[in-house]
C-alpha atoms as a PDB file:
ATOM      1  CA  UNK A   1     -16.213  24.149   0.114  1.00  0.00           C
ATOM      2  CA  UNK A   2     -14.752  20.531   0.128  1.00  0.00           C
ATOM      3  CA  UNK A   3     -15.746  17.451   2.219  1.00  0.00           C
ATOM      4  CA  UNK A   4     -12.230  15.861   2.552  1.00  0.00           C
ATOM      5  CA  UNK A   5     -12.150  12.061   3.417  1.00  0.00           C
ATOM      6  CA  UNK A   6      -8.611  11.271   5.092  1.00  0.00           C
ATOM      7  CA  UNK A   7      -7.091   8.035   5.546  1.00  0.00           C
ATOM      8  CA  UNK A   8      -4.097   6.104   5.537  1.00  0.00           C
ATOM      9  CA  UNK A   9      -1.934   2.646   6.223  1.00  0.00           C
ATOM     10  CA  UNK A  10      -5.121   0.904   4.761  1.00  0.00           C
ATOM     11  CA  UNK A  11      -2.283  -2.082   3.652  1.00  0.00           C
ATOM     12  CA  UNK A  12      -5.030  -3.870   0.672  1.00  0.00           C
ATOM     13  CA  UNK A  13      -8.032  -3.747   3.194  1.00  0.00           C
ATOM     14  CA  UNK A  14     -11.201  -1.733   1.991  1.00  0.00           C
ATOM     15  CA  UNK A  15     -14.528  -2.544   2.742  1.00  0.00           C
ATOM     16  CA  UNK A  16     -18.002  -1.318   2.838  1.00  0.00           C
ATOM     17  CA  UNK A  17     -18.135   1.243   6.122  1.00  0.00           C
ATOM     18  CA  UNK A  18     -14.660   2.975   4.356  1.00  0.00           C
ATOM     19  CA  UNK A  19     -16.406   3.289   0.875  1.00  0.00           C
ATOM     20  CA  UNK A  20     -19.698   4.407   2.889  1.00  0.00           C
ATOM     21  CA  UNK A  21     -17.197   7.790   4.154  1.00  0.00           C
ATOM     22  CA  UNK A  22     -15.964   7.578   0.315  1.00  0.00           C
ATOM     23  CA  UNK A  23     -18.986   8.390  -0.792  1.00  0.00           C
ATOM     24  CA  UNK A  24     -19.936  11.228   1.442  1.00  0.00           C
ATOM     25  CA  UNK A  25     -16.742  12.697   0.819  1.00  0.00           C
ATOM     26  CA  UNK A  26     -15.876  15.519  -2.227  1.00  0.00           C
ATOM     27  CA  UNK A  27     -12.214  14.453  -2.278  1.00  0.00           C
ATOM     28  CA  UNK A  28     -10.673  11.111  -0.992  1.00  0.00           C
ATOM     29  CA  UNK A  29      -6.536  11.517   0.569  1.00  0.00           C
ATOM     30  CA  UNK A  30      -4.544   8.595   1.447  1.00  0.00           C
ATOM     31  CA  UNK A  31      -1.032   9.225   2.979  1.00  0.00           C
ATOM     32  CA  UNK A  32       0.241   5.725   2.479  1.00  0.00           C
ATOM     33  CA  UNK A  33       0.408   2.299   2.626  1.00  0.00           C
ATOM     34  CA  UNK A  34      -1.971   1.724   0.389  1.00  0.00           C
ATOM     35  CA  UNK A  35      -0.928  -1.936  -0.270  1.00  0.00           C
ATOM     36  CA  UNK A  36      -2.482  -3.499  -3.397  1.00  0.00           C
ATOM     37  CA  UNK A  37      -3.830  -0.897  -5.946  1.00  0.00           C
ATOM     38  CA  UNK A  38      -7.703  -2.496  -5.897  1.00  0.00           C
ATOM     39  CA  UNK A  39      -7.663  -0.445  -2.730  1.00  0.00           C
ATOM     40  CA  UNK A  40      -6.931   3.258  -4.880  1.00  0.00           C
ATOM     41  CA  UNK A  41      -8.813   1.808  -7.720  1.00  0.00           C
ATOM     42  CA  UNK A  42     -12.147   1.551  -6.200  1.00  0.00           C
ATOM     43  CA  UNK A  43     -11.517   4.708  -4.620  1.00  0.00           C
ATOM     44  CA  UNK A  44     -11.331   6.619  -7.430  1.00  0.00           C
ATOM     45  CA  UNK A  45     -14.435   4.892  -9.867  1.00  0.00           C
ATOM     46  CA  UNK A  46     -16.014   7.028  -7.006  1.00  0.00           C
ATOM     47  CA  UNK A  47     -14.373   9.885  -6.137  1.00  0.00           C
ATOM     48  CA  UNK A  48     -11.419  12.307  -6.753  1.00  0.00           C
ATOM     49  CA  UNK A  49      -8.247  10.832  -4.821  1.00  0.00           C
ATOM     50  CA  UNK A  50      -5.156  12.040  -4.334  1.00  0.00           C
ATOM     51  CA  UNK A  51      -2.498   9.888  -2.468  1.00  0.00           C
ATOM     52  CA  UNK A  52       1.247   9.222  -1.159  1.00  0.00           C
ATOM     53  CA  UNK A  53       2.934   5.800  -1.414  1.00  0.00           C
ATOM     54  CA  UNK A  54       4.037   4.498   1.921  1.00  0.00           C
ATOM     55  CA  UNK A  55       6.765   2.289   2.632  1.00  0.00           C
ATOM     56  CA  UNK A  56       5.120  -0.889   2.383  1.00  0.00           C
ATOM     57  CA  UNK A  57       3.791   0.034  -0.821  1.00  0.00           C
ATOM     58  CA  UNK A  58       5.461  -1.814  -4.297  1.00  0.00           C
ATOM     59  CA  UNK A  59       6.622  -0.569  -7.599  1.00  0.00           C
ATOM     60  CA  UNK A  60       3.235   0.002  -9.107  1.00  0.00           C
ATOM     61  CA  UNK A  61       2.071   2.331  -6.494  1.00  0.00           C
ATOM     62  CA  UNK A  62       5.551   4.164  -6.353  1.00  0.00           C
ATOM     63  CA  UNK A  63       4.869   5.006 -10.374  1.00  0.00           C
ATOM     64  CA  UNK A  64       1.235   5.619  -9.722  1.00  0.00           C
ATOM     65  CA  UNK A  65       1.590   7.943  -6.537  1.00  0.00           C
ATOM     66  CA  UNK A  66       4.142  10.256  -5.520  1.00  0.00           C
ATOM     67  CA  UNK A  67       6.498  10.239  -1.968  1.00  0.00           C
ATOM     68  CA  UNK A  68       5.280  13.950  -1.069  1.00  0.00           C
ATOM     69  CA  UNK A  69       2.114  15.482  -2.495  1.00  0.00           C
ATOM     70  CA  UNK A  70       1.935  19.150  -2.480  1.00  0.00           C
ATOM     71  CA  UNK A  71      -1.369  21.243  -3.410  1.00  0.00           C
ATOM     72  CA  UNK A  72      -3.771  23.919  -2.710  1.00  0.00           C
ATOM     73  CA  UNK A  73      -7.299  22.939  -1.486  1.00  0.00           C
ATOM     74  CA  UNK A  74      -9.348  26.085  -2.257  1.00  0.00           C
ATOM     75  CA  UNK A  75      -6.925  28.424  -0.417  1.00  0.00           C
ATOM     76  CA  UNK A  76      -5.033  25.948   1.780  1.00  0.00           C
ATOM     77  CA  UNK A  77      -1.835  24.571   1.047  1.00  0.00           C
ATOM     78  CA  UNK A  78      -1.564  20.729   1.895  1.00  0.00           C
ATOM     79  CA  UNK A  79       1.200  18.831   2.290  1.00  0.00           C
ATOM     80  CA  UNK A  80       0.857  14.929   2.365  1.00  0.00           C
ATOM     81  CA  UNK A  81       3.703  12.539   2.752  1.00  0.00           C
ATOM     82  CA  UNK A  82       3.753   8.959   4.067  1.00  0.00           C
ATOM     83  CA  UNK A  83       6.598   9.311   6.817  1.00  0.00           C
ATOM     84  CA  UNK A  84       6.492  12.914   8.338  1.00  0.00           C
ATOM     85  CA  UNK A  85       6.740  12.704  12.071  1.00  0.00           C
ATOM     86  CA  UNK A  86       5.170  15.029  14.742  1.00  0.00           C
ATOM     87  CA  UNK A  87       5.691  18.896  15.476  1.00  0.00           C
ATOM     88  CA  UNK A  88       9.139  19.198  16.980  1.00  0.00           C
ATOM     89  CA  UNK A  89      10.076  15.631  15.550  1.00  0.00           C
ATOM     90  CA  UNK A  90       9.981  15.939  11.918  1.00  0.00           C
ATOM     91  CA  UNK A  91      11.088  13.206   9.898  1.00  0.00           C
ATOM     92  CA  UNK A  92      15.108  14.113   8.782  1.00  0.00           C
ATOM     93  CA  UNK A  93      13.745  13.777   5.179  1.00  0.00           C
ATOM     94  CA  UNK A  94      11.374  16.730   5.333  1.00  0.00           C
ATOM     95  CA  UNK A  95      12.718  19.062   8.608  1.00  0.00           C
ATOM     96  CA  UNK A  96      14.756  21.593   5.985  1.00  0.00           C
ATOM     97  CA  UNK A  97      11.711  21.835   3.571  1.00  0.00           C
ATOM     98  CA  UNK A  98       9.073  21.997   6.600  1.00  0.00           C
ATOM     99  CA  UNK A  99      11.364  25.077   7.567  1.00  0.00           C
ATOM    100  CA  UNK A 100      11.433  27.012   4.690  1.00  0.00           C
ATOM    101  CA  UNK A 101       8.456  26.059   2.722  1.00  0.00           C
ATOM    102  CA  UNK A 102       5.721  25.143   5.286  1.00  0.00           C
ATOM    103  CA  UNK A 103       1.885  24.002   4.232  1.00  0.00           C
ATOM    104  CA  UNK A 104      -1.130  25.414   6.200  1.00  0.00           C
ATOM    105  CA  UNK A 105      -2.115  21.370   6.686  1.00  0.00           C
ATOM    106  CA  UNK A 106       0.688  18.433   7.116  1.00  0.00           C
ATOM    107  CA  UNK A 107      -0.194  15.373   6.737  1.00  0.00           C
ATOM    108  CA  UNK A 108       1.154  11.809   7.703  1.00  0.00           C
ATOM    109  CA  UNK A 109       0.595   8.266   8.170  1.00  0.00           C
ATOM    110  CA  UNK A 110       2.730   5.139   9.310  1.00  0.00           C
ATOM    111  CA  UNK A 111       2.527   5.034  12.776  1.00  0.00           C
ATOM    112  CA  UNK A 112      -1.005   3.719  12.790  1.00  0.00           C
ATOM    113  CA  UNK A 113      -1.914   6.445  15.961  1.00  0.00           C
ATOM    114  CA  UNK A 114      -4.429   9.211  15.220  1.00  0.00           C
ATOM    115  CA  UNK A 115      -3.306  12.459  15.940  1.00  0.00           C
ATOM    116  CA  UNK A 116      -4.012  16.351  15.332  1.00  0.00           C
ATOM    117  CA  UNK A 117      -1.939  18.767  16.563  1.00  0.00           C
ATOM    118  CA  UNK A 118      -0.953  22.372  15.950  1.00  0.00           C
ATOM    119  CA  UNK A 119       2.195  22.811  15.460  1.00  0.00           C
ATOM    120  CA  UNK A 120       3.111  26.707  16.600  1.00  0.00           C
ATOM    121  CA  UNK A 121       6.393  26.944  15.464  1.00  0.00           C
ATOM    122  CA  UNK A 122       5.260  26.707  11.854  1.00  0.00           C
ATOM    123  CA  UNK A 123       2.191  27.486  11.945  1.00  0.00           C
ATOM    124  CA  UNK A 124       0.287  24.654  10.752  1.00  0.00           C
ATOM    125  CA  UNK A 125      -2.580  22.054  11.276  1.00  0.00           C
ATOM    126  CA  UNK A 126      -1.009  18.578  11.423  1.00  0.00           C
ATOM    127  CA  UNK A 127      -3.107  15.687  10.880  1.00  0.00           C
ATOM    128  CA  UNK A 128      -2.233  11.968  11.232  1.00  0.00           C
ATOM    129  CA  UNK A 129      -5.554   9.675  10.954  1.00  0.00           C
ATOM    130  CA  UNK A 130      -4.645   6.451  12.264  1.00  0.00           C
ATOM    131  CA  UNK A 131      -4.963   2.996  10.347  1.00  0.00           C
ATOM    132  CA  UNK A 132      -8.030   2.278   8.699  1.00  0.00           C
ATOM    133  CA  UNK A 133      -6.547  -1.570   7.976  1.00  0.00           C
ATOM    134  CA  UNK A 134      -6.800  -4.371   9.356  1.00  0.00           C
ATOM    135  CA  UNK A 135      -2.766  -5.341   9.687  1.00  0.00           C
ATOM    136  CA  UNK A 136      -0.842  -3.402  12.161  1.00  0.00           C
ATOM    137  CA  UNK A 137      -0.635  -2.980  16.179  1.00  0.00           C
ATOM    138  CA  UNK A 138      -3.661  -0.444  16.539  1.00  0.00           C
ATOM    139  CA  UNK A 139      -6.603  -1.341  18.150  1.00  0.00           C
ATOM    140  CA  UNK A 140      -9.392   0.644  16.676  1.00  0.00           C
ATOM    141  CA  UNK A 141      -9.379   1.682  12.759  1.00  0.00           C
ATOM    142  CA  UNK A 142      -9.509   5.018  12.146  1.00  0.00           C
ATOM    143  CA  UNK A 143     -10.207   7.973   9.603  1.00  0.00           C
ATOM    144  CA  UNK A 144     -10.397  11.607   9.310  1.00  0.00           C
ATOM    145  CA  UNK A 145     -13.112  13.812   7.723  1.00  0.00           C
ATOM    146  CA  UNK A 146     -12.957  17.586   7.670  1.00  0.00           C
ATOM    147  CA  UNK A 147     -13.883  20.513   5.559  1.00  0.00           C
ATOM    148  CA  UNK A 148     -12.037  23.118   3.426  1.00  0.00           C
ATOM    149  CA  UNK A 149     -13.854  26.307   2.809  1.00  0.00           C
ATOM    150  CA  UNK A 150     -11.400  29.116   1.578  1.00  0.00           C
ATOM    151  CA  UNK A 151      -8.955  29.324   3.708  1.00  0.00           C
ATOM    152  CA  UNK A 152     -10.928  27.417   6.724  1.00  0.00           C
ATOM    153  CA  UNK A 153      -9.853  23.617   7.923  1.00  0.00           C
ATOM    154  CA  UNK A 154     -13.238  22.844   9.915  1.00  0.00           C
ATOM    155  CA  UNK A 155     -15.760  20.493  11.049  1.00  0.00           C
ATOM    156  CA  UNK A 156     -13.094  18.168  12.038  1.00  0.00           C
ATOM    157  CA  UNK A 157     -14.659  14.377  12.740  1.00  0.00           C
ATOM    158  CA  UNK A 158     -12.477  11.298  13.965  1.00  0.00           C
ATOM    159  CA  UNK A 159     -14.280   8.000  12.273  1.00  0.00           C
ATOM    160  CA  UNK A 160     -13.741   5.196  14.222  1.00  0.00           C
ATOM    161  CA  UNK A 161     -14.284   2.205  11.917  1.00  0.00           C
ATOM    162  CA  UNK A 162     -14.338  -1.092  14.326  1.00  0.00           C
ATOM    163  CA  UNK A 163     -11.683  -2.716  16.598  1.00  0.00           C
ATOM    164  CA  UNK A 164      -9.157  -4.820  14.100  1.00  0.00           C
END
């Protein structure tokens, strides 16, 4: 069993209530837009992280993190990528993989709006959790926590951080 900490589009803004979750959390996931490293840094003297670079994210992050991070969670396969889209509107980039080669959980960032959604057609949990920075249009930072147990996403918990 896992405690998974989920956030994204935190654009070089981490403070104490974020590394409060961080700490609660087994694993730490960040689908982009991390902005300056400090922010991935002082996630992982803490816990295990694994990331995407986002499109506002530089050179250094590009070589530290990958575009599309693909892995198994106990028994569920996870698929994080910064710019991914919704069921039904995936991203051009990913629609041909998505097809033939779909994860059990997709996850996104970059639009900044929290969403999870089952997506029927391929059969998957998809999980976008909002902005957790402080830059951007949203109103209200956001996270994601959930749990992995075998093959089980559960215990599913929107974190609402503070308005921006």
């Amino acid at each position: 069993m896992k405690k998974i900490l989920l956030l994204s589009d935190t654009h070089s803004h981490i403070d104490d209530t974020i590394l409060k979750y961080v700490n609660q959390a087994d694993e730490v996931w960040h689908a982009g837009d991390i902005g300056n490293l400090e922010v991935t840094d002082t996630i992982e003297r803490l816990k295990p992280l694994r990331a995407v670079y986002g499109n506002i994210d530089d050179s250094q992050a590009r070589l530290s993190f990958p575009l599309n991070n693909r892995f198994f969670c106990e028994d569920v396969s996870v698929w994080i990528t910064h710019i991914g889209g919704y069921p039904g509107k995936y991203h051009a980039d990913i629609r041909e993989e998505m097809s033939a080669n779909p994860p059990q959980l997709f996850i996104c960032g970059h639009s900044h709006i929290l969403k999870v959604q089952f997506d029927k057609k391929h059969n998957l949990l998809h999980m976008n959790p909002g902005a957790a920075g402080i830059s951007g249009f949203h109103q209200i930072r956001t996270m994601l926590r959930f749990v992995i147990d075998g093959d089980k996403i559960k215990d599913l918990e929107i974190v609402e951080i503070s308005k921006r």
